[in-house]
N, C-alpha and C. Protein backbone atom coordinates (compact mmCIF):
# COMPACT_ATOMS: atom_id res chain seq x y z
N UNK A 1 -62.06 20.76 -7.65
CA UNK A 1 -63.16 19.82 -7.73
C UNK A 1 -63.61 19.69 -9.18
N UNK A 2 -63.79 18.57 -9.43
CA UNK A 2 -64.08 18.30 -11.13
C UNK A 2 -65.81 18.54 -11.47
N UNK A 3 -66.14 19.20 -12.07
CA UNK A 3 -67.53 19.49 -12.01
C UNK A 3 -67.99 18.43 -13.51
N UNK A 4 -69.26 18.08 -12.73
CA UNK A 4 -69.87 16.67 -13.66
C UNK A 4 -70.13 17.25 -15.35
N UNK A 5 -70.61 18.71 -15.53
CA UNK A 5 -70.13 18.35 -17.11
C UNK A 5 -68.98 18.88 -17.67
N UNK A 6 -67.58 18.40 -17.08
CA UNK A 6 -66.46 18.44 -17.88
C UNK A 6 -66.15 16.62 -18.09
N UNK A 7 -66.74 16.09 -17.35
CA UNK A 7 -66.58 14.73 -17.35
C UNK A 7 -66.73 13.84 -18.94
N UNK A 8 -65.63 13.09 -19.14
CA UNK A 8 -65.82 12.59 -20.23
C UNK A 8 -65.61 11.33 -20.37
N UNK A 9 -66.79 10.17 -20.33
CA UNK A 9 -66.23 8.97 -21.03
C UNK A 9 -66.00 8.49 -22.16
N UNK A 10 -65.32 7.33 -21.97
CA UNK A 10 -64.73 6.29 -23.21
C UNK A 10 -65.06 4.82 -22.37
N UNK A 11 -65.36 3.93 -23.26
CA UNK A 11 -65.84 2.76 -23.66
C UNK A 11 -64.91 1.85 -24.47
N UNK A 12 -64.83 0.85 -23.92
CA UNK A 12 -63.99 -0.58 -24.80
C UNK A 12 -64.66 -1.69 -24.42
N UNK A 13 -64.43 -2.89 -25.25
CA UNK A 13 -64.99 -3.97 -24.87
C UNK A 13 -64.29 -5.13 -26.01
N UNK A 14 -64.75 -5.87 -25.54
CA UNK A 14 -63.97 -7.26 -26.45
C UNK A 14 -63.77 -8.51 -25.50
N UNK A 15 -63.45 -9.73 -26.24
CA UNK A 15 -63.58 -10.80 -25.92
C UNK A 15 -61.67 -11.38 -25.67
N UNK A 16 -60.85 -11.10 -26.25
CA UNK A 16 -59.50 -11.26 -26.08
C UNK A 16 -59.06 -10.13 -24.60
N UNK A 17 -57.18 -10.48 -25.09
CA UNK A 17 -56.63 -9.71 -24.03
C UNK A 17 -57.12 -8.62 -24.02
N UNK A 18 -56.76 -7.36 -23.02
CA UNK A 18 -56.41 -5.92 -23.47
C UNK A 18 -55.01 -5.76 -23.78
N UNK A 19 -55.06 -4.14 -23.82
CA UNK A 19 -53.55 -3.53 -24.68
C UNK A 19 -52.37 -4.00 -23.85
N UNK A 20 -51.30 -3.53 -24.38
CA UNK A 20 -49.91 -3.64 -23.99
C UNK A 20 -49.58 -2.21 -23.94
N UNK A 21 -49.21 -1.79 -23.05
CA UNK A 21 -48.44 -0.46 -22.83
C UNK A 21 -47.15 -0.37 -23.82
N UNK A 22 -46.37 -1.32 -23.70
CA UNK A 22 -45.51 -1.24 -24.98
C UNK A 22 -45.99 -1.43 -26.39
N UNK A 23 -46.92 -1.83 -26.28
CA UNK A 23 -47.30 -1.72 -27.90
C UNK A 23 -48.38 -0.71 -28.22
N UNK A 24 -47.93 0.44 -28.80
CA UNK A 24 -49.02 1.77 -29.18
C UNK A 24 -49.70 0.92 -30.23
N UNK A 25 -49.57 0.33 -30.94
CA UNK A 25 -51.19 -0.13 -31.49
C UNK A 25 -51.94 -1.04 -30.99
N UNK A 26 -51.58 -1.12 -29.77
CA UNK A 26 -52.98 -2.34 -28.86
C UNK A 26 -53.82 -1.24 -28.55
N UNK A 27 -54.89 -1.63 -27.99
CA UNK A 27 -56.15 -1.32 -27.58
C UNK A 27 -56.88 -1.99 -26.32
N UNK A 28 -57.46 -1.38 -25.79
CA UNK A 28 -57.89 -0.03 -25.68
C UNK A 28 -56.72 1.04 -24.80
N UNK A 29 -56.75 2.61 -25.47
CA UNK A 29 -56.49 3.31 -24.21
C UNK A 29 -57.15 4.48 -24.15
N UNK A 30 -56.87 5.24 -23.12
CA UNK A 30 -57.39 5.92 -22.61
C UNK A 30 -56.87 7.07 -22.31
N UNK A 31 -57.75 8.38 -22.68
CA UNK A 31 -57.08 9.69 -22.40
C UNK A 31 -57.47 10.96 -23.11
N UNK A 32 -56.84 12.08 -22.98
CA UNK A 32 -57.25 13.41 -23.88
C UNK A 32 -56.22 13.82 -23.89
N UNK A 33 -56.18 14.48 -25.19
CA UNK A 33 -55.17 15.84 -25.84
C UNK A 33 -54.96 16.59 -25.01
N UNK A 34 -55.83 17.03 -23.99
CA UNK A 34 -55.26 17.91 -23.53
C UNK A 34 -55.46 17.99 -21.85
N UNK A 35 -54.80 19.02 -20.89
CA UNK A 35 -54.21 18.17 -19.52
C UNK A 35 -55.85 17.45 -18.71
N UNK A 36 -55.70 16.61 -18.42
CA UNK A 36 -57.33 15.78 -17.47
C UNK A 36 -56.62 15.05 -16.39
N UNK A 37 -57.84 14.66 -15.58
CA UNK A 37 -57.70 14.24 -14.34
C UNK A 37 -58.63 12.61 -14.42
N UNK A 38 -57.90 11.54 -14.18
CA UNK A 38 -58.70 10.66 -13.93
C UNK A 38 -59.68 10.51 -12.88
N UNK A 39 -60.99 9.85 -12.98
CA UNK A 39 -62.46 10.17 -11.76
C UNK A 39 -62.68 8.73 -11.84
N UNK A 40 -62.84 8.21 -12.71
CA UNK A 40 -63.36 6.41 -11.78
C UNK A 40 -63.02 5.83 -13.40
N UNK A 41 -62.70 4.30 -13.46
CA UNK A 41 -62.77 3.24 -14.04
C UNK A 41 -63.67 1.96 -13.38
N UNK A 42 -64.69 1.97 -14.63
CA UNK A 42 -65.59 0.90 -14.41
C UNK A 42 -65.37 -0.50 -15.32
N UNK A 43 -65.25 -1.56 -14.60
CA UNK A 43 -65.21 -2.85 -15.60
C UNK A 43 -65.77 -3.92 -15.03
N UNK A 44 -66.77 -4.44 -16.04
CA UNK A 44 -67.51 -5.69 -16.56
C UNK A 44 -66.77 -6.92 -16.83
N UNK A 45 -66.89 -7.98 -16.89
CA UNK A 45 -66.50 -9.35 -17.03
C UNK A 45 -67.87 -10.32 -17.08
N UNK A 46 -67.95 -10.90 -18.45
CA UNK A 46 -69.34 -12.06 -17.92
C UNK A 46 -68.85 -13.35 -18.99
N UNK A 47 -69.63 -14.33 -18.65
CA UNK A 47 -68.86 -15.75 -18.84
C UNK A 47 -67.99 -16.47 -18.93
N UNK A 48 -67.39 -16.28 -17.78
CA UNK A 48 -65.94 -16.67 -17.44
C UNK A 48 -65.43 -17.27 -16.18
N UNK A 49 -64.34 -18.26 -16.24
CA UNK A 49 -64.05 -19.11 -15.54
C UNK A 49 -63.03 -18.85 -14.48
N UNK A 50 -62.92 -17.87 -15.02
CA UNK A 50 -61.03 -17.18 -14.17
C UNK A 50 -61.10 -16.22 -13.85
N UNK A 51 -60.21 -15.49 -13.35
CA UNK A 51 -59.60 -13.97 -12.61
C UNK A 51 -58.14 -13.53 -13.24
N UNK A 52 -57.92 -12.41 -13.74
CA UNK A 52 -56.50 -12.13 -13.73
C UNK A 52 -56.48 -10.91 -13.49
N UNK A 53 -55.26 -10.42 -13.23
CA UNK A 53 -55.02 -9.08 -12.56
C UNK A 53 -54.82 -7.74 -13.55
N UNK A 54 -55.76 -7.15 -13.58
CA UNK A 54 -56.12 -5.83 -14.34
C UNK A 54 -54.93 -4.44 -14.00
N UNK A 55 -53.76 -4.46 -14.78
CA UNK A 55 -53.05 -3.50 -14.45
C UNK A 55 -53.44 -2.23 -14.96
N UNK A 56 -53.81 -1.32 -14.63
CA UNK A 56 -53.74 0.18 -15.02
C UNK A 56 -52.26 0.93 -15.37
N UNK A 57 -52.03 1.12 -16.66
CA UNK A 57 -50.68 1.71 -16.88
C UNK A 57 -50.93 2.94 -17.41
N UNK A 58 -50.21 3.60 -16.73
CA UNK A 58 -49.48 5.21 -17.59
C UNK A 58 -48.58 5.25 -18.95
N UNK A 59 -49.13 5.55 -19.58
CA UNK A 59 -48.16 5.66 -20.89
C UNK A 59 -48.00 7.28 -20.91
N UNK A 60 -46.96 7.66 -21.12
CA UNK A 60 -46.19 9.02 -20.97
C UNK A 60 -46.33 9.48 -22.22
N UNK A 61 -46.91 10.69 -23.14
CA UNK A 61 -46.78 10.62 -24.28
C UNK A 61 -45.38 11.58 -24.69
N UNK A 62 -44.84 12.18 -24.02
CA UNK A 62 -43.70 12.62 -24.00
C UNK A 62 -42.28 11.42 -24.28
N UNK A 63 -42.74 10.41 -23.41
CA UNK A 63 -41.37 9.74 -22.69
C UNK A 63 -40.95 8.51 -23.94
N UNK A 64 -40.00 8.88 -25.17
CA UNK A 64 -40.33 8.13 -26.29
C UNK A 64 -39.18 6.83 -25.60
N UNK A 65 -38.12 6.78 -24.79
CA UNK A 65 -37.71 5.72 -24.11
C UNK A 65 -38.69 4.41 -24.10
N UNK A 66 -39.61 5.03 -23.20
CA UNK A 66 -40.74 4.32 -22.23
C UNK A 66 -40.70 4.10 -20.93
N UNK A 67 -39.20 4.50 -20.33
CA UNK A 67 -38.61 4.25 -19.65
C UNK A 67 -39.36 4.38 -17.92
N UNK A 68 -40.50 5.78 -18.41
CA UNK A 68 -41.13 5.96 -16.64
C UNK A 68 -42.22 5.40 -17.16
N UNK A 69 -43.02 4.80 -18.25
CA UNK A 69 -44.16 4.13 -18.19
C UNK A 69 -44.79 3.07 -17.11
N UNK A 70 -45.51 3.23 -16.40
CA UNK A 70 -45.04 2.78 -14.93
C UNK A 70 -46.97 2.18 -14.66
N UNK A 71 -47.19 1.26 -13.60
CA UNK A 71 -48.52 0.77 -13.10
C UNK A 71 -49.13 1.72 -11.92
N UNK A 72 -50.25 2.32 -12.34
CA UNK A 72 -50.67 3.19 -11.06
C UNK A 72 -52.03 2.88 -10.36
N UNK A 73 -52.11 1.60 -10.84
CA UNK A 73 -53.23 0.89 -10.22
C UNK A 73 -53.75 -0.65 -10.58
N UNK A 74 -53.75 -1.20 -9.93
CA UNK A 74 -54.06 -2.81 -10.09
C UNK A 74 -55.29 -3.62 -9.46
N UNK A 75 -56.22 -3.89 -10.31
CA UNK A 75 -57.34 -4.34 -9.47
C UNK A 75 -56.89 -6.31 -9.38
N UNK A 76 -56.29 -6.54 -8.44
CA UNK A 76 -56.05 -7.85 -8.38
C UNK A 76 -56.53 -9.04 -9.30
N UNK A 77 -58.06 -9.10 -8.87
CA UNK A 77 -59.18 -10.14 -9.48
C UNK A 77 -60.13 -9.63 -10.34
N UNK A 78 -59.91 -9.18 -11.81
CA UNK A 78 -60.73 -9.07 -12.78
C UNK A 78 -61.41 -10.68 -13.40
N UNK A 79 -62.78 -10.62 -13.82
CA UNK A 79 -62.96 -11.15 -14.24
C UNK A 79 -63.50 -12.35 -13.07
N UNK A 80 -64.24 -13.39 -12.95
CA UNK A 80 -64.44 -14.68 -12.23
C UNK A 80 -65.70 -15.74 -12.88
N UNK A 81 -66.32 -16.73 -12.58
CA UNK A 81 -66.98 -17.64 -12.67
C UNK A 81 -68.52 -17.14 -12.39
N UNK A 82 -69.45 -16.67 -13.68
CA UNK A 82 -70.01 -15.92 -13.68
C UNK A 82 -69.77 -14.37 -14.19
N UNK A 83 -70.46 -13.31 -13.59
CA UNK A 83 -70.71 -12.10 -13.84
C UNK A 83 -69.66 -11.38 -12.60
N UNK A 84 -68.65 -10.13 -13.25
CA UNK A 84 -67.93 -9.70 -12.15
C UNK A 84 -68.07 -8.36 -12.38
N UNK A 85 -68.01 -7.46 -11.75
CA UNK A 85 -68.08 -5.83 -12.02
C UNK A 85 -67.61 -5.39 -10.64
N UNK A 86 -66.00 -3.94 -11.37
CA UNK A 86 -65.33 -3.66 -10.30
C UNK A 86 -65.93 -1.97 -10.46
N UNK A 87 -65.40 -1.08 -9.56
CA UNK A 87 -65.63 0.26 -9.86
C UNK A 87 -64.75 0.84 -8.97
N UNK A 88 -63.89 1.56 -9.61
CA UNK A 88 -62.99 1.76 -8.43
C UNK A 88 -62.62 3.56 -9.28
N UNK A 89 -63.55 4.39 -8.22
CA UNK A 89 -63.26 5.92 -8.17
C UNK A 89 -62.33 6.33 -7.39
N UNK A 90 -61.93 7.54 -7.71
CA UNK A 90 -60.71 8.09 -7.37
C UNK A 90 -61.59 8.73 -6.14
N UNK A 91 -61.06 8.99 -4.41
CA UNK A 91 -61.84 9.83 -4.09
C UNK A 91 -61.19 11.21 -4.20
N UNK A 92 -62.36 12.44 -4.14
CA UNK A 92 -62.57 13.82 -4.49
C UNK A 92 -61.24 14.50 -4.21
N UNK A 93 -61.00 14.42 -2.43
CA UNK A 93 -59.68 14.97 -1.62
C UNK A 93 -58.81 14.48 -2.42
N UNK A 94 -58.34 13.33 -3.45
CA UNK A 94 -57.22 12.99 -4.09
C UNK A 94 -57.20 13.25 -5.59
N UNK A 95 -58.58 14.13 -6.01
CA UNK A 95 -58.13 14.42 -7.68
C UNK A 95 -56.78 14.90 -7.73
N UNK A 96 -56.55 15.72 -7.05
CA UNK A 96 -55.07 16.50 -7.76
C UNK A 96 -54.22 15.84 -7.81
N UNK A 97 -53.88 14.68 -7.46
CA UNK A 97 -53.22 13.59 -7.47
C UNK A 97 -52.78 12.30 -8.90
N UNK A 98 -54.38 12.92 -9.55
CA UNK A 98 -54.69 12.06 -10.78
C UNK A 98 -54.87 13.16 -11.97
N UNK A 99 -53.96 13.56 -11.96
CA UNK A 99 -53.70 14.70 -13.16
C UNK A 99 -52.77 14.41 -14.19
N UNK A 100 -53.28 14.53 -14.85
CA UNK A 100 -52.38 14.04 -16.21
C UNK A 100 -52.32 15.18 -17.53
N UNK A 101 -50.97 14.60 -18.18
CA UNK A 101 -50.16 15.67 -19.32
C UNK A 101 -51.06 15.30 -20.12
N UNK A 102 -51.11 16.30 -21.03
CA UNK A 102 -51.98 15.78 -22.84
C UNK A 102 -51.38 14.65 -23.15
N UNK A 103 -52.38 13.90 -24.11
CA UNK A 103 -51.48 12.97 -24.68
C UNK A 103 -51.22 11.54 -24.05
N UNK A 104 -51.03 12.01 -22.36
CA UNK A 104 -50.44 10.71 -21.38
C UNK A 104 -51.92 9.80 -21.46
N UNK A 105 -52.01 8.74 -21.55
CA UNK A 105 -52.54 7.52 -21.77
C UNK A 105 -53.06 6.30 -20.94
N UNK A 106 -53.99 6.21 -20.40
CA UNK A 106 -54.28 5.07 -19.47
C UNK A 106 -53.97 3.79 -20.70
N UNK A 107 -53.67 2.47 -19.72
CA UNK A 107 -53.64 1.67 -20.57
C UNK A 107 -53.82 0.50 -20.02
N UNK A 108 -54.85 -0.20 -19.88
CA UNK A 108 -55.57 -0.94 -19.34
C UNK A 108 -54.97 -2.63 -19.77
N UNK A 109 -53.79 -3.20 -18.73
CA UNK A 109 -53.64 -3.96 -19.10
C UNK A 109 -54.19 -5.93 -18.64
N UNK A 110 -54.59 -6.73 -19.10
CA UNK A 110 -55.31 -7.81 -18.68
C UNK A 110 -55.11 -9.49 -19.75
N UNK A 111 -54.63 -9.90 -18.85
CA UNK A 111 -54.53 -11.39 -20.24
C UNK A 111 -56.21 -12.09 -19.46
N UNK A 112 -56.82 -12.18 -20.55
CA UNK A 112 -58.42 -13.17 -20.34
C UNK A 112 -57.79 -13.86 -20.57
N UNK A 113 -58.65 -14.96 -18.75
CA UNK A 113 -58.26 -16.30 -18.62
C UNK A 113 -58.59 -17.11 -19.15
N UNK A 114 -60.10 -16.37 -20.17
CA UNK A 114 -61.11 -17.64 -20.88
C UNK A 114 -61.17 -17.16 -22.21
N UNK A 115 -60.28 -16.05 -22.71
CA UNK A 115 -60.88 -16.25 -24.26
C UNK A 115 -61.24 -17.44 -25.24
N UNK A 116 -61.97 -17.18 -26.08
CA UNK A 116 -62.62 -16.05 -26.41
C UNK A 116 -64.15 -16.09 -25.67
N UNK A 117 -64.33 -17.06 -25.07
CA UNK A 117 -65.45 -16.88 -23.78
C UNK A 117 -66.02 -15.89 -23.17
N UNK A 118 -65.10 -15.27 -22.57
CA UNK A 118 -65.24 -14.23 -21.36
C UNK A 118 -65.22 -13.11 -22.28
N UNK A 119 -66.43 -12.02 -22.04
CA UNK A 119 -66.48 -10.87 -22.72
C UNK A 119 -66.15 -9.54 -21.20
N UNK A 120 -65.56 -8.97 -21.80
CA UNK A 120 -65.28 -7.85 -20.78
C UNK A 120 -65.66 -7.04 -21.36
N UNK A 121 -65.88 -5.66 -20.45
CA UNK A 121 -66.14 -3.97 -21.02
C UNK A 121 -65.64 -3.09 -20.10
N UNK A 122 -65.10 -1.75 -20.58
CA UNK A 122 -64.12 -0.96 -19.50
C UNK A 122 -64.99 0.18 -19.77
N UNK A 123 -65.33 0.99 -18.91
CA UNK A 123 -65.73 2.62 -18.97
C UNK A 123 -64.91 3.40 -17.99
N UNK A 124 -64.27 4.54 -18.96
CA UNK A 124 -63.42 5.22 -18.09
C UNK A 124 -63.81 6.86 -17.95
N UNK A 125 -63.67 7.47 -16.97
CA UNK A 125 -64.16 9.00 -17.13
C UNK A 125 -63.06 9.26 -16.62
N UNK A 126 -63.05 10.71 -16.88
CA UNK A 126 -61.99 11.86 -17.25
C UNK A 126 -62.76 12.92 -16.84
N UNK A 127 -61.97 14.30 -16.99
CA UNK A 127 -62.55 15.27 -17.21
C UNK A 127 -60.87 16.71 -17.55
N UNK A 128 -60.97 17.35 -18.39
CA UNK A 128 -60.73 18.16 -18.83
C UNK A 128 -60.11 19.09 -17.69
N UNK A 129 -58.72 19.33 -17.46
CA UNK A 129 -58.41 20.59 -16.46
C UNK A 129 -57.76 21.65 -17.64
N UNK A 130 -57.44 22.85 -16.18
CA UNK A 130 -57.00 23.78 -16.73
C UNK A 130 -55.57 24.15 -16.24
């Protein structure tokens, strides 16, 4: 069970796309040095006309191929006409499930349907295992 102060967020925001899993210098991602467990991703969307589909990617920091960099979660409809906010926690019985290597990388991927219009914001928590 992940106890609330090992919990750690991170914050992004911007008006364009998000990152590319293939490209290590996009932005935003997400993660720690050392082994953690993902607990919830929160995201914002406001003035915007569209929806597109918010992929959650694993970036492997081991895997210099890229080859298992892979989608482990997809919120269909990010973003809509108006104000949108998703929240989608991991539940408790399935942390061990969301464990991750140092290094390994959420990577939050999304083409905005309305740039530079539509402002989005991502908050992601973590927390530190052993």
């Amino acid at each position: 069970m992940i106890e609330l102060r090992n919990i750690v967020r991170r914050f992004a925001s911007g008006t364009g796309d998000m990152a590319n899993v293939a490209d290590d210098s996009s932005s935003p991602r997400f993660g720690l040095d050392a082994p953690w467990v993902l607990v919830r991703v929160r995201g914002w969307a406001t003035d915007g006309t569209g929806s597109a589909s918010l992929a959650l990617k694993q970036r492997i920091a081991e895997e210099v191929s890229r080859f298992f960099d892979k989608t482990i979660y997809t919120i269909l409809t990010f973003g809509t006409t108006g104000d949108a906010h998703v929240d989608w926690r991991i539940p408790m019985d399935e942390e061990k499930d969301w464990v991750f290597a140092a290094g390994d990388r959420i990577v939050p991927e999304w083409t905005n349907p309305n740039s530079p219009t539509m402002r989005w914001a991502l908050e992601v928590e973590m927390a530190a295992v052993s």
